[in-house]
C-alpha atoms as a PDB file:
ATOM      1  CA  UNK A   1    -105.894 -31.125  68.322  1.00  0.00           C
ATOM      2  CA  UNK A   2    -108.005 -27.771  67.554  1.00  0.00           C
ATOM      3  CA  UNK A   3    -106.658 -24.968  65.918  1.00  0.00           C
ATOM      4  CA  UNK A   4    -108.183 -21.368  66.224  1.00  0.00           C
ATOM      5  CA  UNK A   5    -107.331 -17.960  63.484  1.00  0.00           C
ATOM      6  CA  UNK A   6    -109.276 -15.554  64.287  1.00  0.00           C
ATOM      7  CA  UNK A   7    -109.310 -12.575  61.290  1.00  0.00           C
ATOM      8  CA  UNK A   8    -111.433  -9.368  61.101  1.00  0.00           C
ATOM      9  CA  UNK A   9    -109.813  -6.809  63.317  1.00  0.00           C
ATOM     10  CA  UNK A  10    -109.020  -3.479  62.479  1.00  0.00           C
ATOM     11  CA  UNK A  11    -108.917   0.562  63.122  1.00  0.00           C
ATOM     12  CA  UNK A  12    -112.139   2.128  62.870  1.00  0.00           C
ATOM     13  CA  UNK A  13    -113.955   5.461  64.179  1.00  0.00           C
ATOM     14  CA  UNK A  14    -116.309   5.399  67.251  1.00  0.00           C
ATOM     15  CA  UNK A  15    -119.772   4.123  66.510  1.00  0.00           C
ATOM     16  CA  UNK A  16    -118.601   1.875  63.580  1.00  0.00           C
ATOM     17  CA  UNK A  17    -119.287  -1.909  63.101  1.00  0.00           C
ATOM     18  CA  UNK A  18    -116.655  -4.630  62.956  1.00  0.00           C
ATOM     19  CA  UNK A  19    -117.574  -8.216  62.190  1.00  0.00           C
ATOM     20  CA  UNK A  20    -114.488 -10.664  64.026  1.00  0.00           C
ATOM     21  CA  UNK A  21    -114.506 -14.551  63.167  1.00  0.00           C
ATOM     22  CA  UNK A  22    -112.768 -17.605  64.355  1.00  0.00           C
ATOM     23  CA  UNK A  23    -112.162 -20.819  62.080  1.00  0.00           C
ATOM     24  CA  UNK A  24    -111.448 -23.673  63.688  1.00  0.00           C
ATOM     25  CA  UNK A  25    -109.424 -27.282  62.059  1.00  0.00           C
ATOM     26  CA  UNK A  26    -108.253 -30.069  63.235  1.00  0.00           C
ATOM     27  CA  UNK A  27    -110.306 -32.117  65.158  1.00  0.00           C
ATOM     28  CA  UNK A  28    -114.002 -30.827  63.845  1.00  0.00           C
ATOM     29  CA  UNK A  29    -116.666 -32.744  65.585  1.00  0.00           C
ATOM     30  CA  UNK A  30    -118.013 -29.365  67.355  1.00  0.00           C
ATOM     31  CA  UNK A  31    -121.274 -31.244  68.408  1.00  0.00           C
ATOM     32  CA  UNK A  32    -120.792 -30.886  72.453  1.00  0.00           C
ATOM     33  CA  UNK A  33    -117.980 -27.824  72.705  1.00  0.00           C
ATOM     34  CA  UNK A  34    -118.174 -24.158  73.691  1.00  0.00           C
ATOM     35  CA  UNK A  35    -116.462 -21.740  71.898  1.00  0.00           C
ATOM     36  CA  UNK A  36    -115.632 -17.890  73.528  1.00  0.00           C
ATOM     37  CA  UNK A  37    -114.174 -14.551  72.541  1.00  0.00           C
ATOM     38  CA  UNK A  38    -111.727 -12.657  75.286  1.00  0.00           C
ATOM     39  CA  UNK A  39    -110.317 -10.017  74.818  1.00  0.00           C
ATOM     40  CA  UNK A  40    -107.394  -8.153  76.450  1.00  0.00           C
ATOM     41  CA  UNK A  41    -105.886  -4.185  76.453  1.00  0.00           C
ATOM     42  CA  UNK A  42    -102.272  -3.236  77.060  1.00  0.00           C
ATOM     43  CA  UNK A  43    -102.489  -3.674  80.938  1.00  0.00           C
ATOM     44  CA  UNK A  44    -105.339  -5.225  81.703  1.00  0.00           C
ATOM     45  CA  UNK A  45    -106.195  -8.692  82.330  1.00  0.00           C
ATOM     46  CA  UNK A  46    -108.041 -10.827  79.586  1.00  0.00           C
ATOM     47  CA  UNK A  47    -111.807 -10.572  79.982  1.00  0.00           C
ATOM     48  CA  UNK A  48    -114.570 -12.480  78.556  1.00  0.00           C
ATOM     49  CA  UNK A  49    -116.643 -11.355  76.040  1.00  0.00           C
ATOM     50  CA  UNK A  50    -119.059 -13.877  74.744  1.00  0.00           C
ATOM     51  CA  UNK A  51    -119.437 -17.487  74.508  1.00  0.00           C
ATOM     52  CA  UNK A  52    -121.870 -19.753  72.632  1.00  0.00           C
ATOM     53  CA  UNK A  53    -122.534 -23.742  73.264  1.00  0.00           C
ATOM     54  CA  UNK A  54    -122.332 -25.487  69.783  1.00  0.00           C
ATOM     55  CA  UNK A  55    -124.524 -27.609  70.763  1.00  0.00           C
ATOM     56  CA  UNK A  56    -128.479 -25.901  71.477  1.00  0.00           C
ATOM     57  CA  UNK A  57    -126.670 -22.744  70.898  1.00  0.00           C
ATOM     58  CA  UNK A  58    -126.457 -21.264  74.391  1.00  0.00           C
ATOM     59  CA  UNK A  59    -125.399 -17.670  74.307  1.00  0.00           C
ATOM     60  CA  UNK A  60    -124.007 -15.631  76.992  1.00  0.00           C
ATOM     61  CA  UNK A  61    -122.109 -11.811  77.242  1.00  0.00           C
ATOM     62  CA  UNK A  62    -120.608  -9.756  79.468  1.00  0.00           C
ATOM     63  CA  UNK A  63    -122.040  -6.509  80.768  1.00  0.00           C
ATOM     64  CA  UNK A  64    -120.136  -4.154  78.916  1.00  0.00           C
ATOM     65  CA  UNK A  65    -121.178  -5.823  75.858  1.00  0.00           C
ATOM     66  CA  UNK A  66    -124.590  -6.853  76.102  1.00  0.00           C
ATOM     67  CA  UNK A  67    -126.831  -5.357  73.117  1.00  0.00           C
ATOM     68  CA  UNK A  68    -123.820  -4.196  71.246  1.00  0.00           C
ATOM     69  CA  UNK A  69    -122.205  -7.344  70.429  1.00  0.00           C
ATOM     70  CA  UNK A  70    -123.606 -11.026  68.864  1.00  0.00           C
ATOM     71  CA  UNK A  71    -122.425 -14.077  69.001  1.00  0.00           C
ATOM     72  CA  UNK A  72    -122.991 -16.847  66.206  1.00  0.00           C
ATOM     73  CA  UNK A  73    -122.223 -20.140  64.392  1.00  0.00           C
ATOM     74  CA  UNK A  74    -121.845 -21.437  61.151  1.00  0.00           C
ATOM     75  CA  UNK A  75    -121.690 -25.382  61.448  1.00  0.00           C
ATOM     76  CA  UNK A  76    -120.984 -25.379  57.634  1.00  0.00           C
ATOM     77  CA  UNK A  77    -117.518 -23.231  58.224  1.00  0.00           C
ATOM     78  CA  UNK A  78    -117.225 -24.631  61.746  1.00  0.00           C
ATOM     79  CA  UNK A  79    -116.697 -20.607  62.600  1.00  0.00           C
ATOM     80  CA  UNK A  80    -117.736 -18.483  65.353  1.00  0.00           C
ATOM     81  CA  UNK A  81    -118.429 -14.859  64.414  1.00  0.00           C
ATOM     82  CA  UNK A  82    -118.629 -12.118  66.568  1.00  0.00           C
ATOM     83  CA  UNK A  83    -120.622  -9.160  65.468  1.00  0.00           C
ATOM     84  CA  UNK A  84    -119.704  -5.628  67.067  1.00  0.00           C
ATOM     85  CA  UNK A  85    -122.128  -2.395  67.075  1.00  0.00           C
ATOM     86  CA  UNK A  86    -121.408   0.773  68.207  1.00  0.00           C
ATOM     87  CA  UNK A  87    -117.808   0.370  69.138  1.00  0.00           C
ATOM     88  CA  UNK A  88    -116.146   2.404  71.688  1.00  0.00           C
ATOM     89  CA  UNK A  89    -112.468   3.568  72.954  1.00  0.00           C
ATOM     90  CA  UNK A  90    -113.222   1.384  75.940  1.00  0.00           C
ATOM     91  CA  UNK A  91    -113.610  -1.684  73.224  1.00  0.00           C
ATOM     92  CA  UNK A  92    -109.675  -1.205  72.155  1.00  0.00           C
ATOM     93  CA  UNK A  93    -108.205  -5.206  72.863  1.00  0.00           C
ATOM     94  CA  UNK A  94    -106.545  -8.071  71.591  1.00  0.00           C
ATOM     95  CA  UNK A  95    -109.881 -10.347  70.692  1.00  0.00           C
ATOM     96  CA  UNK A  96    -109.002 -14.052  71.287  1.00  0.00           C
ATOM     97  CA  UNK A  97    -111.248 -16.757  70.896  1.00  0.00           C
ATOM     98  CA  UNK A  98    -111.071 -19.802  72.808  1.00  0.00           C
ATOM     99  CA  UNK A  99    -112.730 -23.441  72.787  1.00  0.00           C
ATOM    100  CA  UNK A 100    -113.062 -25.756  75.251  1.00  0.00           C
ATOM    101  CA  UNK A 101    -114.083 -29.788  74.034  1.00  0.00           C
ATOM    102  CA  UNK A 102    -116.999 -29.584  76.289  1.00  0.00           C
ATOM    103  CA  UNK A 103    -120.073 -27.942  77.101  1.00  0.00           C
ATOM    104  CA  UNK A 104    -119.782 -25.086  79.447  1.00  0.00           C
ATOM    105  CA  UNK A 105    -123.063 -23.360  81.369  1.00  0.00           C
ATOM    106  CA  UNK A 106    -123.515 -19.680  81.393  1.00  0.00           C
ATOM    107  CA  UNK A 107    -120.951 -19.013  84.540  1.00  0.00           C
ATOM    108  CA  UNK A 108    -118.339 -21.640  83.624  1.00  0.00           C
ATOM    109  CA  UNK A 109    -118.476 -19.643  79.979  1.00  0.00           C
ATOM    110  CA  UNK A 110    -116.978 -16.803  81.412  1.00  0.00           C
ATOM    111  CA  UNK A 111    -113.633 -18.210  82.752  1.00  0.00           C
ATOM    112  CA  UNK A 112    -110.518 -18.393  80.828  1.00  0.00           C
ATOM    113  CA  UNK A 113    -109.391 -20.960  82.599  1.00  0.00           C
ATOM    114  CA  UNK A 114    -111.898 -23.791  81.475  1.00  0.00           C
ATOM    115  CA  UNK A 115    -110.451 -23.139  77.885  1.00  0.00           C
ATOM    116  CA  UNK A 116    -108.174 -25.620  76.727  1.00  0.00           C
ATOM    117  CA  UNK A 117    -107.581 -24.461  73.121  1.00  0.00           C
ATOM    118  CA  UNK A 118    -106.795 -20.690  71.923  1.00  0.00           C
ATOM    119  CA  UNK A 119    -105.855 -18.534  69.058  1.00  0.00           C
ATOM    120  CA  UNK A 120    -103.295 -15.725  68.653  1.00  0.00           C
ATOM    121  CA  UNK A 121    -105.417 -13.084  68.458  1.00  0.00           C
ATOM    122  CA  UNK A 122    -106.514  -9.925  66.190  1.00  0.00           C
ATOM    123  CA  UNK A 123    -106.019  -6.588  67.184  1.00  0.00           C
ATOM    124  CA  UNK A 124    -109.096  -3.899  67.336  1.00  0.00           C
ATOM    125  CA  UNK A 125    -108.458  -0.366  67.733  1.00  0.00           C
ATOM    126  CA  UNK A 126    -111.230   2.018  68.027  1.00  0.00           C
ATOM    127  CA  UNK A 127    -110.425   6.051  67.732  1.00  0.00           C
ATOM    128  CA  UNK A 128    -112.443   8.235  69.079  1.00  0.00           C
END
């Protein structure tokens, strides 16, 4: 078993930064899994955001995220961190990360259903 907290979220003005990680226990050989952020708004479906292999590293992001947002790892904190630039009203979710006990590719990164572990969440709020 895997558990996921994810912490960082917040209320902050358009154009700010917010730095989001997920800390994973339990079971900790990360070696050959992908981990992925989602997130969702009231009404909306979840969405992918990013995704990185643990393994090599492979990185991939959605559209309405790419050059704004980074992914990374810390093997030492077995964490995933998700940096966020120049946030927007649009960016307002529920950010979720997720981790699936295998390696994904880029397309198979983007599907919530290939995730077999999640966490509850942290709310980000953006004002504009």
């Amino acid at each position: 078993q895997v558990q996921l907290v994810e912490s960082g979220g917040g209320l902050v003005q358009a154009g700010a930064s917010l730095r989001l990680s997920c800390a994973a226990s339990g079971r900790t050989v990360f070696t050959y899994y992908t981990v992925a952020w989602f997130r969702q708004a009231p009404g909306n479906e979840r969405d992918f955001v990013a995704g990185i292999r643990w393994g090599g590293g492979l990185s991939t992001y959605s559209d309405s995220v790419k050059g704004r947002f980074t992914i990374s790892k810390d093997n030492t904190k077995n964490s995933v961190d998700l940096q966020m630039n120049n946030l927007n009203a649009e960016d307002t979710a529920v950010y979720y990360c997720a981790l699936r006990s295998s390696r994904l590719n880029e397309f198979q990164m983007t599907g919530k259903s290939q995730y077999n572990y999640w966490g509850r969440g942290t709310q980000v709020t953006v004002s504009s």
